[in-house]
N, C-alpha and C. Protein backbone atom coordinates (compact mmCIF):
# COMPACT_ATOMS: atom_id res chain seq x y z
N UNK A 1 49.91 27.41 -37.50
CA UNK A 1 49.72 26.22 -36.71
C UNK A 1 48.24 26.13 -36.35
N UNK A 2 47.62 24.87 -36.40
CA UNK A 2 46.23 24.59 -36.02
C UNK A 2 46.16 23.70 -34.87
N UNK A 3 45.19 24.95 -33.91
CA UNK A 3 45.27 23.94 -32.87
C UNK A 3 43.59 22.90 -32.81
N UNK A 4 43.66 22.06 -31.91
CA UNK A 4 42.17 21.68 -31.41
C UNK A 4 42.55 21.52 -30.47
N UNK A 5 41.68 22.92 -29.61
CA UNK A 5 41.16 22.45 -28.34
C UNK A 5 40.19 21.80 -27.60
N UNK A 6 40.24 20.82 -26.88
CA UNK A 6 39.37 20.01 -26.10
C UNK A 6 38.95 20.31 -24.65
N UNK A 7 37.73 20.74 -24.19
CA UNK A 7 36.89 20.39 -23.09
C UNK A 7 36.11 19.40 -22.99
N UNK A 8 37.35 18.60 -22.01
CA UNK A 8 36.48 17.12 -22.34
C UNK A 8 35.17 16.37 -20.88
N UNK A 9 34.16 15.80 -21.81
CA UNK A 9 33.23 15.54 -20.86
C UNK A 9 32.86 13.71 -21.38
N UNK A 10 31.71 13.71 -20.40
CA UNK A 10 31.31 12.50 -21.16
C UNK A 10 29.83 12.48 -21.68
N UNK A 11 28.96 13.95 -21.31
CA UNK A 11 27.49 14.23 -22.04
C UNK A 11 28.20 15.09 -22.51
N UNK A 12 29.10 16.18 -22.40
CA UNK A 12 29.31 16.75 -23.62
C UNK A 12 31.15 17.37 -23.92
N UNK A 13 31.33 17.75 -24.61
CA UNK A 13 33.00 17.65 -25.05
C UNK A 13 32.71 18.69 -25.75
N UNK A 14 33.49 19.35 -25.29
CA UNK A 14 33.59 20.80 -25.93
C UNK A 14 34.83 20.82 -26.95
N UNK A 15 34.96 21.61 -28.07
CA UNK A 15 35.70 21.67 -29.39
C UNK A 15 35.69 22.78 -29.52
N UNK A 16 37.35 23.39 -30.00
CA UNK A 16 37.29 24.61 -30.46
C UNK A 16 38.92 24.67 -31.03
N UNK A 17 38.38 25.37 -32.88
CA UNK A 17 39.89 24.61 -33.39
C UNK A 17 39.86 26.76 -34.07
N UNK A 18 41.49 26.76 -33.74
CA UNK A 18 41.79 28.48 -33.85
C UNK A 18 43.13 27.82 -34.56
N UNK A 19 43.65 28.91 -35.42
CA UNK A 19 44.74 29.31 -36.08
C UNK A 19 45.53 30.30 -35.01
N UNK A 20 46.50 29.85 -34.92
CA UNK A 20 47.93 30.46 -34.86
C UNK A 20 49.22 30.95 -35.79
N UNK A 21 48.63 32.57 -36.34
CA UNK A 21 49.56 33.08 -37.61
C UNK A 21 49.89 34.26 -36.80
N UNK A 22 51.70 34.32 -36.56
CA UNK A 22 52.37 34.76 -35.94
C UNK A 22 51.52 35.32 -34.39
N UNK A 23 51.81 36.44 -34.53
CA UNK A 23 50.91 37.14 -33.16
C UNK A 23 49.38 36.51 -32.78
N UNK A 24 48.72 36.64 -34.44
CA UNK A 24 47.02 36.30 -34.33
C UNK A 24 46.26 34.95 -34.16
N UNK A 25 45.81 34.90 -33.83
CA UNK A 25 44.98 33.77 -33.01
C UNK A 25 43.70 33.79 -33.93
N UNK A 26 43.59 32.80 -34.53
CA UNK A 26 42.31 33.14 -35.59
C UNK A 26 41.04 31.67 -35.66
N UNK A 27 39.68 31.94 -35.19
CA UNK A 27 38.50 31.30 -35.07
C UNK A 27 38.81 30.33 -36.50
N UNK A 28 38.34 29.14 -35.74
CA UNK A 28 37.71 28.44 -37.54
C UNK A 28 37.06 27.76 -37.01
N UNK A 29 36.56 26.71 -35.95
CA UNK A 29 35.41 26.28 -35.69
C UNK A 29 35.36 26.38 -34.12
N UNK A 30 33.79 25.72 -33.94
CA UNK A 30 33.86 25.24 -32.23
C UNK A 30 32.78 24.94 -32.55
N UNK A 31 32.33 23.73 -31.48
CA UNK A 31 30.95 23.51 -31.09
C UNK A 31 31.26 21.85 -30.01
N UNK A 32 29.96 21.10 -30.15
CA UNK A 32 30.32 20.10 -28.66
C UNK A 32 30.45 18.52 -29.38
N UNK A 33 30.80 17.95 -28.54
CA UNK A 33 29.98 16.56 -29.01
C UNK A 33 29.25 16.04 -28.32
N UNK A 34 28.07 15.46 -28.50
CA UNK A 34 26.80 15.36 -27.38
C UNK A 34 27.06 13.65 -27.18
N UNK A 35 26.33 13.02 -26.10
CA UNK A 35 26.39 11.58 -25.95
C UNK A 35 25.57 11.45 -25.24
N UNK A 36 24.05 10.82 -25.68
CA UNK A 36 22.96 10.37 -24.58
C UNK A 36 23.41 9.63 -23.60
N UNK A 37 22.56 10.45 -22.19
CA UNK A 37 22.50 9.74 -21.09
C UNK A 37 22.47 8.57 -20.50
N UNK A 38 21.61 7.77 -21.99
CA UNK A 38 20.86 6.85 -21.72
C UNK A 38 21.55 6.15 -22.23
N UNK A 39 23.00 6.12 -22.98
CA UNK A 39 23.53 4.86 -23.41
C UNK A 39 24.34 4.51 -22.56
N UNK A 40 24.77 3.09 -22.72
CA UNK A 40 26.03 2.46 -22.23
C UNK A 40 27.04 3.53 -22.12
N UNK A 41 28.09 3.54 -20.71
CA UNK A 41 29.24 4.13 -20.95
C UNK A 41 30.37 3.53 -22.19
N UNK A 42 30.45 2.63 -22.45
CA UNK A 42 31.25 2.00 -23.49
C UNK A 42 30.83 2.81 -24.63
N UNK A 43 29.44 2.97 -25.10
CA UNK A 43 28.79 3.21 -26.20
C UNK A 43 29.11 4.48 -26.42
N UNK A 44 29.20 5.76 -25.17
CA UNK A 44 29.17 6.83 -25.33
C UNK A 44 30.94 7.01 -25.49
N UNK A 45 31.55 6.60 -24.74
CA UNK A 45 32.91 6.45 -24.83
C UNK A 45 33.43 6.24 -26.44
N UNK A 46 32.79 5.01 -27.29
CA UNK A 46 33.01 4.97 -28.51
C UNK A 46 32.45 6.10 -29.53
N UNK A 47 30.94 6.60 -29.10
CA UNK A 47 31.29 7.82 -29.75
C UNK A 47 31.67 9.19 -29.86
N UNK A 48 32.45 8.93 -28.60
CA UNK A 48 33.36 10.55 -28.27
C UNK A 48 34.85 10.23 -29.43
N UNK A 49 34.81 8.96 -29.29
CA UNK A 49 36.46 8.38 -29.74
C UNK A 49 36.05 8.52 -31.43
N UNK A 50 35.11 8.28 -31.81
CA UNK A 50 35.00 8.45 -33.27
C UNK A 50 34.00 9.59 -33.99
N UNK A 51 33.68 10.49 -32.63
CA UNK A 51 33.69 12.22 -33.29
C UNK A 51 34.96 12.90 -33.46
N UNK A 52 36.12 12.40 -32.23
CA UNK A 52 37.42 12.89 -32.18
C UNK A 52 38.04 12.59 -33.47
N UNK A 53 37.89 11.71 -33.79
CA UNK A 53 38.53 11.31 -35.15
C UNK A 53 38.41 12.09 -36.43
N UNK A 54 36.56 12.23 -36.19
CA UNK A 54 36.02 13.11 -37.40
C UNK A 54 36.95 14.35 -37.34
N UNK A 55 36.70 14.67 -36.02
CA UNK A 55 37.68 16.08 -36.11
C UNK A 55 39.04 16.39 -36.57
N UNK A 56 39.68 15.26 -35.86
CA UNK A 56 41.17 15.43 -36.58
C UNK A 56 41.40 15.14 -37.67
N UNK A 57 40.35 14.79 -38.48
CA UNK A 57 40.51 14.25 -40.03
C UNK A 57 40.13 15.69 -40.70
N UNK A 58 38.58 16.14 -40.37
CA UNK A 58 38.36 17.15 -40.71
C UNK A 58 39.18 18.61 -40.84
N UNK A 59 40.22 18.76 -39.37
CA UNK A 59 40.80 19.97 -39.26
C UNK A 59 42.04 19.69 -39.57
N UNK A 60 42.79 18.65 -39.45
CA UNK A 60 44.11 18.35 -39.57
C UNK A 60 44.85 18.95 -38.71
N UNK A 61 44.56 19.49 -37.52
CA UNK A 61 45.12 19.85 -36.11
C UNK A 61 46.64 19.90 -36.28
N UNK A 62 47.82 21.17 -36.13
CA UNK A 62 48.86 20.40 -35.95
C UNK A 62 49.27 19.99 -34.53
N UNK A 63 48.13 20.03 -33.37
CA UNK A 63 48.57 20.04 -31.94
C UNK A 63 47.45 20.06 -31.41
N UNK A 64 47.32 19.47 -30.06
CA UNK A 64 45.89 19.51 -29.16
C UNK A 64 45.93 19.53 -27.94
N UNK A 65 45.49 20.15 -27.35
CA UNK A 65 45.09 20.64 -26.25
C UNK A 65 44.10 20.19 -25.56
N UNK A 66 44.02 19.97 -24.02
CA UNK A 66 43.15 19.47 -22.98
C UNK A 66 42.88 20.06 -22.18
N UNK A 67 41.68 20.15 -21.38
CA UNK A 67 41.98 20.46 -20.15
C UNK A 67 42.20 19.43 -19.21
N UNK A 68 43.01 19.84 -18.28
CA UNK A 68 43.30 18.62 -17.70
C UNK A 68 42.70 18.33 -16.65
N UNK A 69 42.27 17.21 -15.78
CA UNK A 69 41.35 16.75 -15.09
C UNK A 69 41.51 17.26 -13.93
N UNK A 70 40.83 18.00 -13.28
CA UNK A 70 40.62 18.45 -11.93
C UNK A 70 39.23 17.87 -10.86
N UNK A 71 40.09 17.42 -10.03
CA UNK A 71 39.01 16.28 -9.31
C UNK A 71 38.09 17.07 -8.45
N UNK A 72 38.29 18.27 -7.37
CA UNK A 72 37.42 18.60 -6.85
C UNK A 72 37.14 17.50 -6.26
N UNK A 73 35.53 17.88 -5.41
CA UNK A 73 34.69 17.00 -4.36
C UNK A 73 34.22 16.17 -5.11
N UNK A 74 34.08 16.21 -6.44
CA UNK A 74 33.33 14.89 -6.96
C UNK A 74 34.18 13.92 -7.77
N UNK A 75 34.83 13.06 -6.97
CA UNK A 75 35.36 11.80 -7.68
C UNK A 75 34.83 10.74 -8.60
N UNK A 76 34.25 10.72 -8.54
CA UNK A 76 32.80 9.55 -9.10
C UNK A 76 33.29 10.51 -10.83
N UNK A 77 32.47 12.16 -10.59
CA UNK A 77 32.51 12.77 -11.88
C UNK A 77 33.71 12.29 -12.63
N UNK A 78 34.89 13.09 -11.43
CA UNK A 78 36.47 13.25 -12.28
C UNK A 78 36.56 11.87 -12.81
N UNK A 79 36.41 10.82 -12.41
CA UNK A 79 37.07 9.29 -13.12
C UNK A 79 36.15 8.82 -14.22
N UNK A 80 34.94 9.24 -14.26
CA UNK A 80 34.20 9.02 -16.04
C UNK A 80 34.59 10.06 -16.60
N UNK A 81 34.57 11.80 -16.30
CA UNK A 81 35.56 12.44 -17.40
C UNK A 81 36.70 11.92 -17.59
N UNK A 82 37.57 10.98 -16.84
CA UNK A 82 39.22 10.49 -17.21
C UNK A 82 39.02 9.60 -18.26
N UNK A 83 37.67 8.73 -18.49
CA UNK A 83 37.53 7.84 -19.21
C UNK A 83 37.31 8.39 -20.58
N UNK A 84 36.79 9.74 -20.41
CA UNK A 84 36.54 10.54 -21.76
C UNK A 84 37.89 11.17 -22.35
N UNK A 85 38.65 11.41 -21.41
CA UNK A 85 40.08 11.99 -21.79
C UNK A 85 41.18 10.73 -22.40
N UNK A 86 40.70 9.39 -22.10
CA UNK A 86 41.38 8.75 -22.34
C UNK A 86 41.18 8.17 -23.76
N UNK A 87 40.03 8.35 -24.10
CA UNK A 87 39.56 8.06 -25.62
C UNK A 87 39.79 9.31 -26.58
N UNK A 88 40.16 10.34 -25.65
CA UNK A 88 40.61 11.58 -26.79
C UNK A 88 42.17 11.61 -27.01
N UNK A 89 42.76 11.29 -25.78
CA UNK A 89 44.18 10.87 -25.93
C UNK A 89 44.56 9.82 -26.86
N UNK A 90 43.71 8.96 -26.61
CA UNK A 90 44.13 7.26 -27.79
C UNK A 90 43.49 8.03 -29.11
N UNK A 91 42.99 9.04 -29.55
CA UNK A 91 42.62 9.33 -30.89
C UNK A 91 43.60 10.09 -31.34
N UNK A 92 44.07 10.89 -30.16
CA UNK A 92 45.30 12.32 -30.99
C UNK A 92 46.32 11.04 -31.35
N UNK A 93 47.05 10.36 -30.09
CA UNK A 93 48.26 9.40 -30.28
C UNK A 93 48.08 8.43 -31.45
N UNK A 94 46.72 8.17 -31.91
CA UNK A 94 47.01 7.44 -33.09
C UNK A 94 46.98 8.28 -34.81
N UNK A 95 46.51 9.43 -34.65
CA UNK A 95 47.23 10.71 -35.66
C UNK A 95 48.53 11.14 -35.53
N UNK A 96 48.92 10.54 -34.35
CA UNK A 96 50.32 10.83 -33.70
C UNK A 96 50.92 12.05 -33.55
N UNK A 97 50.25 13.27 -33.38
CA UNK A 97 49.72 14.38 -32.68
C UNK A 97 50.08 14.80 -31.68
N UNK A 98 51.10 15.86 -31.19
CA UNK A 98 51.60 16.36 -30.10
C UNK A 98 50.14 16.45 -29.10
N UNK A 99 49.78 16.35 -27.96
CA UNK A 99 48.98 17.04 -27.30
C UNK A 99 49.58 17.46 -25.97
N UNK A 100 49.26 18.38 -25.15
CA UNK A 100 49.29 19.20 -23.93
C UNK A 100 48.31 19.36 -22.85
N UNK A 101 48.10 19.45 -21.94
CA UNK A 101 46.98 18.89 -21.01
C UNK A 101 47.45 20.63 -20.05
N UNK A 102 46.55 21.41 -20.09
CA UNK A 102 46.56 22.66 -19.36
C UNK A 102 45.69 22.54 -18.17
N UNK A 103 45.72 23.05 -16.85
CA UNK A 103 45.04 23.03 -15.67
C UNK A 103 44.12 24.23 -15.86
N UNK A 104 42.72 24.25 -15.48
CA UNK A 104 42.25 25.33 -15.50
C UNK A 104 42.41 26.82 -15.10
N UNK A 105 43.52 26.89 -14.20
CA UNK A 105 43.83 28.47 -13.66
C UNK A 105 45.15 28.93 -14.99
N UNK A 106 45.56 27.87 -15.25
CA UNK A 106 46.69 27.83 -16.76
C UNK A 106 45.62 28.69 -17.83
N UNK A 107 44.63 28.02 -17.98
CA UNK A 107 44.11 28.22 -19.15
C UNK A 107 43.51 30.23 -18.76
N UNK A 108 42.60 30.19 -17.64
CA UNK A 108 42.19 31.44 -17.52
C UNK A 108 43.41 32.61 -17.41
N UNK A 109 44.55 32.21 -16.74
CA UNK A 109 45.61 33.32 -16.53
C UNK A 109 45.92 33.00 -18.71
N UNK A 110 46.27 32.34 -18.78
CA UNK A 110 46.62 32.73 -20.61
C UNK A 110 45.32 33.42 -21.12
N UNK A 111 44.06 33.61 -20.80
CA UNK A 111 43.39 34.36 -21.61
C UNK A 111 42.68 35.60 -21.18
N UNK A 112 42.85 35.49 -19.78
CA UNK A 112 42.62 36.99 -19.10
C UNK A 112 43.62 37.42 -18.48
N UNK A 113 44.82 36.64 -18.25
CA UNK A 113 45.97 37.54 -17.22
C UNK A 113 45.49 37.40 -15.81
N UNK A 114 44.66 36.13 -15.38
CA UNK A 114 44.09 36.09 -13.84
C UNK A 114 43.92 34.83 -13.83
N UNK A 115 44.92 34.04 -13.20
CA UNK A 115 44.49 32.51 -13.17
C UNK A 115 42.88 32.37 -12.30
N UNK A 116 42.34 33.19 -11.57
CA UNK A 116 40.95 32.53 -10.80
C UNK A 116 39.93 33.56 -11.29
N UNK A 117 39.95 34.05 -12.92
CA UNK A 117 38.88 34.73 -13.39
C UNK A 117 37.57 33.86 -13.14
N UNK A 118 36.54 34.54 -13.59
CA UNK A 118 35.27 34.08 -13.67
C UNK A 118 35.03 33.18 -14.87
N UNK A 119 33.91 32.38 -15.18
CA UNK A 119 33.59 31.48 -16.49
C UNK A 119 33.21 32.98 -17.28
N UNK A 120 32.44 33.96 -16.89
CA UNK A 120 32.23 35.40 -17.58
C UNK A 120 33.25 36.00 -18.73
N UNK A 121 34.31 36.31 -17.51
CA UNK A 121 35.68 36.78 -18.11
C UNK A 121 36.14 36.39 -19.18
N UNK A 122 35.97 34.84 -19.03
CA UNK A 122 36.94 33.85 -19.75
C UNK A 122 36.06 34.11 -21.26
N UNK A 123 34.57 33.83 -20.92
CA UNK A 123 34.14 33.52 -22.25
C UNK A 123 34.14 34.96 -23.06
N UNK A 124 34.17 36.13 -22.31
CA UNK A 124 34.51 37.19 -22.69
C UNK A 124 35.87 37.88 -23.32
N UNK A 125 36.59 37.43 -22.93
CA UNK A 125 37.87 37.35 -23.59
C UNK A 125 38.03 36.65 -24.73
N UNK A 126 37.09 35.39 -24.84
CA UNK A 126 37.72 34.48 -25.58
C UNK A 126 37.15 35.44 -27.20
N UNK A 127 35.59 35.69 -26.99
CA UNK A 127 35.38 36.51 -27.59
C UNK A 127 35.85 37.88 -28.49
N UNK A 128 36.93 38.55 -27.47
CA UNK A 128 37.28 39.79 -27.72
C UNK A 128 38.64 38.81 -28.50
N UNK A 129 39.44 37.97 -28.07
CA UNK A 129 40.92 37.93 -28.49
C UNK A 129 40.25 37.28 -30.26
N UNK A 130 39.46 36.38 -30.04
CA UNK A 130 39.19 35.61 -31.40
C UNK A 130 38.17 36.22 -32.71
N UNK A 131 38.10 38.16 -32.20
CA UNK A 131 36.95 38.86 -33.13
C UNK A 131 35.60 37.83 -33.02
N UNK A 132 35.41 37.83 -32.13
CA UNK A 132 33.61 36.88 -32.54
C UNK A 132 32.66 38.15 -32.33
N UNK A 133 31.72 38.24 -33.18
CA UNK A 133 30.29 38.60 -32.45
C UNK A 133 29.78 38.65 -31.28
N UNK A 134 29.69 37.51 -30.77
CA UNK A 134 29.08 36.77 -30.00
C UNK A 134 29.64 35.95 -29.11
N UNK A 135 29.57 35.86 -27.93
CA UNK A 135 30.46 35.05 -26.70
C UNK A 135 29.87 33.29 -27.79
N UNK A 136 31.24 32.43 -27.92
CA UNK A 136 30.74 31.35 -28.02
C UNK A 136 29.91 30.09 -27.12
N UNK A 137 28.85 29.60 -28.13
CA UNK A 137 27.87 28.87 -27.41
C UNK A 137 28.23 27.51 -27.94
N UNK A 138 27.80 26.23 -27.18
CA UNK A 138 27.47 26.44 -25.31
C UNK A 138 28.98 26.71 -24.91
N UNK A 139 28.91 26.50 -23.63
CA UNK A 139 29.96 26.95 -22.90
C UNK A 139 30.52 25.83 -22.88
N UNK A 140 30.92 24.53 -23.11
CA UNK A 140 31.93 24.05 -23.09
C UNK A 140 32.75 24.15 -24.45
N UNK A 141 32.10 24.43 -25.51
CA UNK A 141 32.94 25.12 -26.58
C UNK A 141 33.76 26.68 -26.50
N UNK A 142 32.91 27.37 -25.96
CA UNK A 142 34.02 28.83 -25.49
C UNK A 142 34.82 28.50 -24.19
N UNK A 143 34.98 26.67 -23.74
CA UNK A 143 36.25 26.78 -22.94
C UNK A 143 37.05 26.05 -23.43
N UNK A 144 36.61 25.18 -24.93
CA UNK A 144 37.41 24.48 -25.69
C UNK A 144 38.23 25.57 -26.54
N UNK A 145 37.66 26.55 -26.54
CA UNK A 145 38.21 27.72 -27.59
C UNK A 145 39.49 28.39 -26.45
N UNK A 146 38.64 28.59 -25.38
CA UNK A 146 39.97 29.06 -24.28
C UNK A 146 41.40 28.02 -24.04
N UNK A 147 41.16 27.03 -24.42
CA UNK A 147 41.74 26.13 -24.02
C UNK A 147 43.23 25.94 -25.01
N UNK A 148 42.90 26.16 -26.37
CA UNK A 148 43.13 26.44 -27.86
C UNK A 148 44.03 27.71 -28.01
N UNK A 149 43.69 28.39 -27.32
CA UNK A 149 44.37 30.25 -27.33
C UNK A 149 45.57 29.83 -26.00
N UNK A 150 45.12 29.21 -25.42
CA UNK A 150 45.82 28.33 -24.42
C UNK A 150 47.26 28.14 -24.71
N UNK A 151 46.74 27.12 -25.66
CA UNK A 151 47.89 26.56 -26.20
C UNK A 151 48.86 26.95 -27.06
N UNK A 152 48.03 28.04 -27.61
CA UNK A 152 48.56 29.28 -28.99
C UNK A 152 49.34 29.97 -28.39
N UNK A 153 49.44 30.21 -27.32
CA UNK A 153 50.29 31.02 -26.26
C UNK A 153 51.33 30.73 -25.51
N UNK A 154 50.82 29.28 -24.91
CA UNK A 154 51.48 28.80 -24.14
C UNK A 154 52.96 28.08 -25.31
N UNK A 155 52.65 27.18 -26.25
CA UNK A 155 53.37 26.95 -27.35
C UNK A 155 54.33 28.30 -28.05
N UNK A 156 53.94 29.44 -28.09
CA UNK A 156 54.76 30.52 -28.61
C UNK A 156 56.06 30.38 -27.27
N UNK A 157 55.19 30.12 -26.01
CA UNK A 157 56.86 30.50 -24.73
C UNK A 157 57.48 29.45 -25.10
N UNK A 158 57.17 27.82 -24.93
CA UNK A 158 57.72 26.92 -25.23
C UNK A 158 59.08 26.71 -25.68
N UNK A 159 58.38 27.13 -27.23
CA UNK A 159 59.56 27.40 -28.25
C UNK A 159 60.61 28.67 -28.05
N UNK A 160 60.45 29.78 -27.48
CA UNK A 160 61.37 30.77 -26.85
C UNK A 160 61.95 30.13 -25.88
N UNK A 161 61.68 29.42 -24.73
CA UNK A 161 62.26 28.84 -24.09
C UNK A 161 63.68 27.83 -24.23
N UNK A 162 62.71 26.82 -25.35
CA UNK A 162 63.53 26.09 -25.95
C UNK A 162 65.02 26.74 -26.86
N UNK A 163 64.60 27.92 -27.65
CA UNK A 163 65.38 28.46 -28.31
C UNK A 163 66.69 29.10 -27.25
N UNK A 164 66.39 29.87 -26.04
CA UNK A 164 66.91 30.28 -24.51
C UNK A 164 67.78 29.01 -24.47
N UNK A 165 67.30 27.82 -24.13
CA UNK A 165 68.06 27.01 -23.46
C UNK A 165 68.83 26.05 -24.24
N UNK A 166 68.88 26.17 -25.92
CA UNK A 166 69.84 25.88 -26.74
C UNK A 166 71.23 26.58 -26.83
N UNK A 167 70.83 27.47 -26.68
CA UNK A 167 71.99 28.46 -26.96
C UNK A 167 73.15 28.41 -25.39
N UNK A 168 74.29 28.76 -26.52
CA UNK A 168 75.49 28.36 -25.77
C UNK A 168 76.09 29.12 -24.59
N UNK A 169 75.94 28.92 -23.64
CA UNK A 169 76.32 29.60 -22.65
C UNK A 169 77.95 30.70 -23.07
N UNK A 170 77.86 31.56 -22.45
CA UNK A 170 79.17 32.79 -22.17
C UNK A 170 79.88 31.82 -21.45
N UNK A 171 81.71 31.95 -22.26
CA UNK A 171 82.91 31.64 -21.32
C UNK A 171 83.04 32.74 -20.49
C-alpha cells in the first residue's frame, strides 16, 4: 500500500510518500511544495491544488493522509491553512482516494509511543523507522513522512478492528 502523507501549509506543504509491505514501512519520496508570499491567495491556493495533483499522478497513492488542523492562539493562521487543506482534499476526492486527517499527538504517539514528544523525537524516529541517513529535510517533509507512518499504522489497526468486529459473536 502507498501512502502520501501531507503537512499541509500555505508557504509550504510538506510531502512524504512511504510504502507499506506487511510489517515494513518503506521511504520513496518527500520534499515540500513552496508558494510565494507575494502571490494572490487564490494563486497560491491553485498552485498547491495542481502540485497535489502532480503528486497523485506521479505516486499513485493508494491512501492519504493529513494532518489535521489544530487552531491554537492563532486563528487568522489555522483558517488560511484550512484553505490549503481544502484544495488538498478537493484533489485526493477527485482521484477518489480514501484520505484520513490525524491530530498531531495521533501522529507523534504512532511514531514515538508519546503523544507530546518533541519535533526532535519525531524527526528522529522518523529517520530510524524509515532507514534514512539523515533526519529528513525541511521539516515539514519529515512531518509529512511522520504523518505517512501514521497512517501505515494506524490503517494496519483499522483493518484488525474491522476484521474483530465482523466476526460473529459466541451463542
Amino acid at each position: 500500500m502507498i501512502i502520501l502523507g501531507i503537512d499541509p501549509g500555505t508557504a509550504t506543504t510538506g510531502f512524504g510518500v512511504v510504502e507499506k509491505q506487511g510489517s515494513k514501512v518503506i521511504h520513496i519520496a518527500h520534499g515540500v511544495i513552496r508558494t510565494p508570499k507575494e502571490d494572490p491567495i487564490e494563486i497560491r491556493l491553485l498552485s498547491i491544488y495542481d502540485q497535489m495533483n502532480v503528486l497523485l499522478e506521479a505516486h499513485k497513492p493508494d491512501s492519504v493522509a493529513v494532518e489535521k488542523l489544530f487552531f491554537g492562539n492563532n486563528v487568522t493562521t489555522a483558517l488560511t491553512v484550512g484553505r490549503s487543506v481544502g484544495v488538498i482534499l478537493l484533489a485526493t476526492a477527485q482521484h477518489k482516494l480514501p484520505c484520513m486527517e490525524y491530530r498531531p499527538n495521533e501522529v507523534k504517539m504512532a511514531v514515538t509511543g508519546y503523544g507530546a514528544a518533541e519535533k526532535q523525537q519525531v524527526q528522529q524516529m522518523v529517520k530510524q523507522l524509515l532507514s534514512l541517513a539523515t533526519i529528513p529535510k525541511p521539516d515539514d517533509a519529515a512531518d509529512a513522512l511522520a504523518i505517512a507512518i501514521c497512517h501505515a499504522h494506524s490503517a494496519h489497526l483499522m483493518a484488525l478492528n474491522q476484521a474483530v468486529a465482523r466476526r460473529p459473536y459466541p451463542k
